[in-house]
Protein backbone atom coordinates (compact mmCIF):
# COMPACT_ATOMS: atom_id res chain seq x y z
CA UNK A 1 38.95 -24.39 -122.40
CA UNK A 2 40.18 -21.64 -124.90
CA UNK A 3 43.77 -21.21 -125.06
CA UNK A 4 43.17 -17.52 -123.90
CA UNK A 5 41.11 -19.28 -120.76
CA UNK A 6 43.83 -20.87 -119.92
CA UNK A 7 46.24 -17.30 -119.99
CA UNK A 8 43.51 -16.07 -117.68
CA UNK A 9 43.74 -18.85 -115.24
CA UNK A 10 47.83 -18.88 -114.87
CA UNK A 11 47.98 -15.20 -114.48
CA UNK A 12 45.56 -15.27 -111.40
CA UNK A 13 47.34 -18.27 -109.90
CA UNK A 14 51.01 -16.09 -110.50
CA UNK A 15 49.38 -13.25 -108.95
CA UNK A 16 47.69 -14.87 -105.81
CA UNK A 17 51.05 -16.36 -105.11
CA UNK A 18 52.90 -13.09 -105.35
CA UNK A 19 50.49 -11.84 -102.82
CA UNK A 20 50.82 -14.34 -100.59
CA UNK A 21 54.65 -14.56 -100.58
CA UNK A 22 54.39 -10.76 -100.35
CA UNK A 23 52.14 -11.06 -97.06
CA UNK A 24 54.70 -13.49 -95.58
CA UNK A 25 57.22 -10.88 -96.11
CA UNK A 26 55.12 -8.16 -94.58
CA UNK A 27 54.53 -10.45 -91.57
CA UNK A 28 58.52 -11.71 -91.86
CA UNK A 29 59.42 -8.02 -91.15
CA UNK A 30 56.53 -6.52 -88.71
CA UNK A 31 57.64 -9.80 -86.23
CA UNK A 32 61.36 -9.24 -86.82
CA UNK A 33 60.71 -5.31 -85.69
CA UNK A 34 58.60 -6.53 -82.45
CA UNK A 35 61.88 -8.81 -81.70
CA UNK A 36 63.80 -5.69 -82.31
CA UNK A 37 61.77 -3.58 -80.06
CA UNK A 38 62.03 -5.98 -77.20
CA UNK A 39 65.53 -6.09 -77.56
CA UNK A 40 66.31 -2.41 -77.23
CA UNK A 41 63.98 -2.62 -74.32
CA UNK A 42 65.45 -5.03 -72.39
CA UNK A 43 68.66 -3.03 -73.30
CA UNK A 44 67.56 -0.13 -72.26
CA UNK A 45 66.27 -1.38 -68.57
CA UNK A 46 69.95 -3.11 -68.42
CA UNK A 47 71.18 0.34 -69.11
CA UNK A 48 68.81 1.98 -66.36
CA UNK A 49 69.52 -0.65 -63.69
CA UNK A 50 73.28 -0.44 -63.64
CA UNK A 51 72.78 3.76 -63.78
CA UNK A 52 71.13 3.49 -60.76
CA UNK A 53 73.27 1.07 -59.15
CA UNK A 54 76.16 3.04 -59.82
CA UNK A 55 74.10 6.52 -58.52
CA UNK A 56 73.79 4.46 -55.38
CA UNK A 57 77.21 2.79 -55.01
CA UNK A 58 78.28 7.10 -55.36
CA UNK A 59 76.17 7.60 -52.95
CA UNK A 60 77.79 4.99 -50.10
CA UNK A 61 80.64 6.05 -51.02
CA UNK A 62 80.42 9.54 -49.67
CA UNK A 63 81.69 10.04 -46.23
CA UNK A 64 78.83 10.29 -43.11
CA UNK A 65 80.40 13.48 -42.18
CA UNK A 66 77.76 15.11 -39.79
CA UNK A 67 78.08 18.90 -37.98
CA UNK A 68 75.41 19.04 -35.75
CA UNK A 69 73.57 21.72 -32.96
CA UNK A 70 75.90 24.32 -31.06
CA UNK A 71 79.98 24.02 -31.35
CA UNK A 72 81.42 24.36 -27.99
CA UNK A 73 84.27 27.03 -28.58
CA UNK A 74 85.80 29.34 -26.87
CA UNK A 75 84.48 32.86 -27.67
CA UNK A 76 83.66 36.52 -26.13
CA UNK A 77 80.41 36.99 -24.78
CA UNK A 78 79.74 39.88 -27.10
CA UNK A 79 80.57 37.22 -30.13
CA UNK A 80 78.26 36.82 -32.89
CA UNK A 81 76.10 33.71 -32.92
CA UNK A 82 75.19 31.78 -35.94
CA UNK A 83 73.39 28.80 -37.00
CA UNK A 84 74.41 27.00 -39.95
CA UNK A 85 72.59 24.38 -42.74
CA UNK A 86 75.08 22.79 -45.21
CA UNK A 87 76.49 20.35 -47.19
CA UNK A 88 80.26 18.72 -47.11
CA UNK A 89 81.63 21.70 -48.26
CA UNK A 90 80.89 23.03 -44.38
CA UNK A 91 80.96 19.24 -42.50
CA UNK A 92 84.22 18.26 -43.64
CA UNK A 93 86.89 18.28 -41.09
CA UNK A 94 88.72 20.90 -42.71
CA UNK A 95 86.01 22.84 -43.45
CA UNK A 96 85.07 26.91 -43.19
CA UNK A 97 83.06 25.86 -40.15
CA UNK A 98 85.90 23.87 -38.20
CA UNK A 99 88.19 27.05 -39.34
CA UNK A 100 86.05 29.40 -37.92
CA UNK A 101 85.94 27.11 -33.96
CA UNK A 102 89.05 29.19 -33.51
CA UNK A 103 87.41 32.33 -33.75
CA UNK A 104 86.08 33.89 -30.31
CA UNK A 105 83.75 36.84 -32.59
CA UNK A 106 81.69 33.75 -33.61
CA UNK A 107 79.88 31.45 -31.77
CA UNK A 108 77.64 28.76 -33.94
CA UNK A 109 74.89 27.60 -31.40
CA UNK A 110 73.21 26.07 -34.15
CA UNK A 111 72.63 24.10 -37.15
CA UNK A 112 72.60 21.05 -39.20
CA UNK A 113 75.53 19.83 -42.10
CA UNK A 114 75.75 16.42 -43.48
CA UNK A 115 78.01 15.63 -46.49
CA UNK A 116 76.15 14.28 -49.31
CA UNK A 117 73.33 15.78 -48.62
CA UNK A 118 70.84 17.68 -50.87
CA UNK A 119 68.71 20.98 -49.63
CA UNK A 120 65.55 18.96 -48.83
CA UNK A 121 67.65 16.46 -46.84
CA UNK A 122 69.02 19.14 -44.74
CA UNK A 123 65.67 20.28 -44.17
CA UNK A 124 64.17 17.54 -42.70
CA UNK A 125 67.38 17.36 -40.07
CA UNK A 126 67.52 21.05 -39.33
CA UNK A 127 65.41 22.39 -36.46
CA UNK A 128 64.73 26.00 -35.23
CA UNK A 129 68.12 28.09 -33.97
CA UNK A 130 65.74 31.41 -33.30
CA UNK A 131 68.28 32.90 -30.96
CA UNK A 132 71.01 32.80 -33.78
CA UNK A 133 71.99 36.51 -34.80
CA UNK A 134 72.76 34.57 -38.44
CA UNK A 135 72.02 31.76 -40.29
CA UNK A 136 74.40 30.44 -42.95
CA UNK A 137 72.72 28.60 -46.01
CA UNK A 138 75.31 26.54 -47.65
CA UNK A 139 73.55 23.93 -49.81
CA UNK A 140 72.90 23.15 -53.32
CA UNK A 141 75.71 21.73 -54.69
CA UNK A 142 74.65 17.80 -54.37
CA UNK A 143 71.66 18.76 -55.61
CA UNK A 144 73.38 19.95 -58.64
CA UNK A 145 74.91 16.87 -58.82
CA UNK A 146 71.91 14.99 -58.90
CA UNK A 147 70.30 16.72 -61.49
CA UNK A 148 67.61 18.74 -59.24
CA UNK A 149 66.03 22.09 -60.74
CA UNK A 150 67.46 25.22 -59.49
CA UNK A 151 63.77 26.00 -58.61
CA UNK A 152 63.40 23.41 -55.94
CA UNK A 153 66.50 24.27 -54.81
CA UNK A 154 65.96 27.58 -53.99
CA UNK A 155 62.38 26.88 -52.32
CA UNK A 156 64.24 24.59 -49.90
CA UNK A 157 66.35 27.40 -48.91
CA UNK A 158 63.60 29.54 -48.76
CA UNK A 159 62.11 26.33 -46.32
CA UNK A 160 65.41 26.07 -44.23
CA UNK A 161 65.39 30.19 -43.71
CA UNK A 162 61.74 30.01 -42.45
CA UNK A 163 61.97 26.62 -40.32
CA UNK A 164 65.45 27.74 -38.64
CA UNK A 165 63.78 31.55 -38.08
CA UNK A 166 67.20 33.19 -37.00
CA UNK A 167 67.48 36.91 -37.12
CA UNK A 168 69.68 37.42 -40.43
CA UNK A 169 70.15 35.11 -43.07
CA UNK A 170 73.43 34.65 -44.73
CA UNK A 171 73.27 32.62 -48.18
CA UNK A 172 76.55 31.48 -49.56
CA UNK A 173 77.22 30.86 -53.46
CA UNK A 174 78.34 27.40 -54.67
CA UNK A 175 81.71 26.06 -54.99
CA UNK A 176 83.92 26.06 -57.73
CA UNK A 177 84.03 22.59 -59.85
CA UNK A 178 86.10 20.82 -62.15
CA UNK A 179 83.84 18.36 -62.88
CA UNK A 180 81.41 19.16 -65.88
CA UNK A 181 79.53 15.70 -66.13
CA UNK A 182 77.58 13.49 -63.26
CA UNK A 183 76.07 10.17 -63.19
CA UNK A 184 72.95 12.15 -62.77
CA UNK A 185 73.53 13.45 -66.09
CA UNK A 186 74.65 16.81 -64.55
CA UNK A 187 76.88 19.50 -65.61
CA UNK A 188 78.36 20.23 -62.06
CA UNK A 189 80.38 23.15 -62.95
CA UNK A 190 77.84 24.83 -65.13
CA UNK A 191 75.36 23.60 -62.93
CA UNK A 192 76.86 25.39 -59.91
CA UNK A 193 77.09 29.04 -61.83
CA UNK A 194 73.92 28.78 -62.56
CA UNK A 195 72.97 27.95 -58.76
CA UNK A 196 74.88 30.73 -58.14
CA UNK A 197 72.82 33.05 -60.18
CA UNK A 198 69.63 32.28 -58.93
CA UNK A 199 71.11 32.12 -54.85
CA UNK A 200 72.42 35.65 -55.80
CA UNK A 201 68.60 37.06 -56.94
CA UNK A 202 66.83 34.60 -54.31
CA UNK A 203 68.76 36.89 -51.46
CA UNK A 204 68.01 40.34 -53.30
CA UNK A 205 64.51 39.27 -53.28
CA UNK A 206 64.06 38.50 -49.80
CA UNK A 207 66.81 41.15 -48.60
CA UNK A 208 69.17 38.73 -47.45
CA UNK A 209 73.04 39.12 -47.10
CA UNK A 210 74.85 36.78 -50.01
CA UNK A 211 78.80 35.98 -50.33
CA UNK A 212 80.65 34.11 -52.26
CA UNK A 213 83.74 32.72 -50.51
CA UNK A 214 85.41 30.89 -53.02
CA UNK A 215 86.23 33.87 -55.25
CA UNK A 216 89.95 33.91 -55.26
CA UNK A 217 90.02 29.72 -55.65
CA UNK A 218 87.54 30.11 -58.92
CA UNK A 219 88.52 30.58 -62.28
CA UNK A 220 86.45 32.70 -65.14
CA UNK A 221 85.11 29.13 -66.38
CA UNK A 222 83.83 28.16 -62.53
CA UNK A 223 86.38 25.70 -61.92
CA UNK A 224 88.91 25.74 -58.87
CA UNK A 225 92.54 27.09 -59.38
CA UNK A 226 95.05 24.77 -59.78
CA UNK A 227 95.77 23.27 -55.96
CA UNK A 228 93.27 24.39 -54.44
CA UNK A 229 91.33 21.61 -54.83
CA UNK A 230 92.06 17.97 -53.59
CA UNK A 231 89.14 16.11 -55.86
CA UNK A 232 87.87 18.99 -58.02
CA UNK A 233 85.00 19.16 -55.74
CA UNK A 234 86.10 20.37 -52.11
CA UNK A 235 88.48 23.24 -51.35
CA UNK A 236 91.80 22.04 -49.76
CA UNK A 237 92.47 22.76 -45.77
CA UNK A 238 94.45 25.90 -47.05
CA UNK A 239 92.25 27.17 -49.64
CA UNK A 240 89.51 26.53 -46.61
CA UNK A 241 91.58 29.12 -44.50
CA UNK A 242 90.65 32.06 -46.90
CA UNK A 243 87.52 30.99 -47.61
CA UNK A 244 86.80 31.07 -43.52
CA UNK A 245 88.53 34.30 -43.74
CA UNK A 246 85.71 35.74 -45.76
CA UNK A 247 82.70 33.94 -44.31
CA UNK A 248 83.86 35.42 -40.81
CA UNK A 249 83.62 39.02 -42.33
CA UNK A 250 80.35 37.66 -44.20
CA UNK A 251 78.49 36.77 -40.99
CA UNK A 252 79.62 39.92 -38.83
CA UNK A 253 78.49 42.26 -41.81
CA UNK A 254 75.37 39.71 -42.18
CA UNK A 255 74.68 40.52 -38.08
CA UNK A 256 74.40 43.87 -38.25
């Protein structure tokens, strides 16, 4: 064999080998990049998982505060009558509601509030109050905190006002909030300006009455004022007091 035979031979052998070691590279790296992969996906369930967990821990956590059918208060037989579907912000203890028992120009002979609760929950619970001169539609602001569209939101209202089929409708605007993140992934306070907003143009559309209690406990950003606030969700008892205030003149200027 010629000596430039030989040349021809080696170089073939050299490049056959680089190929091959560069193939076991190739494969090297396209299995470490599956092991990667799997990796961040097992992460990323972990990461899902103890979300949820923690959504649901939240969730048990909130208080089974429950306002339901007619309140049995004192009041003048000419008083007005209302009907009311709502969140914590009207089942607490301390709430606008309980405020208003006192009241003998309203009578609620009617409704359904559970804290916690979003605006399809409260539908399912809430029944008919037909002979109510007013319903009150207080709801939106877990479902703000859970991340749900202000579009389903306001067709649950629009659900509640048809399935409780009282004579006025009253819709109430969301409450302040100093908290701007959820573990939905939520702005809250953002989240309930916005709700706002659309509540506001939901009632124009449909010709209800709208209020928004919480006026002199908000601040220009939609947070509450300092003290009136015990968790930067609720009003306090005493910040509750005005905001009754104005849903009583709400609900008599809704009934007429």
């Amino acid at each position: 064999m010629s000596r430039t035979s030989h040349l021809v031979v080696l170089m073939s052998i050299i490049a056959s080998a680089a190929l091959v070691g560069t193939g076991a590279v190739v494969i090297a790296t396209a299995h470490t990049a599956a092991a990667d992969g799997a990796v961040a996906a097992q992460q990323e369930t972990v990461i899902r998982k103890d979300a949820v967990l923690r959504r649901d821990a939240a969730l048990r956590r909130t208080p089974d505060q429950v306002v339901r059918g007619a309140l049995d208060t004192a009041h003048a037989t000419d008083a007005v009558t209302f009907a009311y579907a709502g969140d914590s912000i009207t089942a607490r203890p301390d709430s606008w509601l309980h405020q208003l028992e006192g009241d003998p120009d309203l009578h609620a002979v009617g409704g359904y509030a559970h804290s916690g609760y979003r605006s399809d929950q409260v539908l399912h619970e809430i029944g008919p109050v037909p002979d109510a001169d007013v319903l009150v539609v207080e709801l939106g602001t877990n479902d703000v905190n859970q991340a749900v569209p202000v579009g389903r939101i306001t067709a649950n209202v629009d659900a509640v006002v048809h399935k409780v089929d009282a004579h006025h409708v009253l819709i109430v605007a969301g409450p302040p909030s100093d908290r701007t993140t959820s573990l939905w992934g939520a702005d809250r306070r953002a989240g309930q300006l916005v709700l706002s907003r659309e509540l506001r143009a939901e009632a124009q559309e449909h010709g209800w009455s709208y209020v928004d209690p919480f006026t002199a406990i908000r601040t220009s950003d939609g947070a509450y004022e300092p003290g009136t606030t015990p968790d930067g969700i609720h009003p306090t008892a005493a910040a509750n007091v005005r905001v009754a205030q104005d849903m009583a003149d709400a609900i008599e200027a809704a009934a007429r």
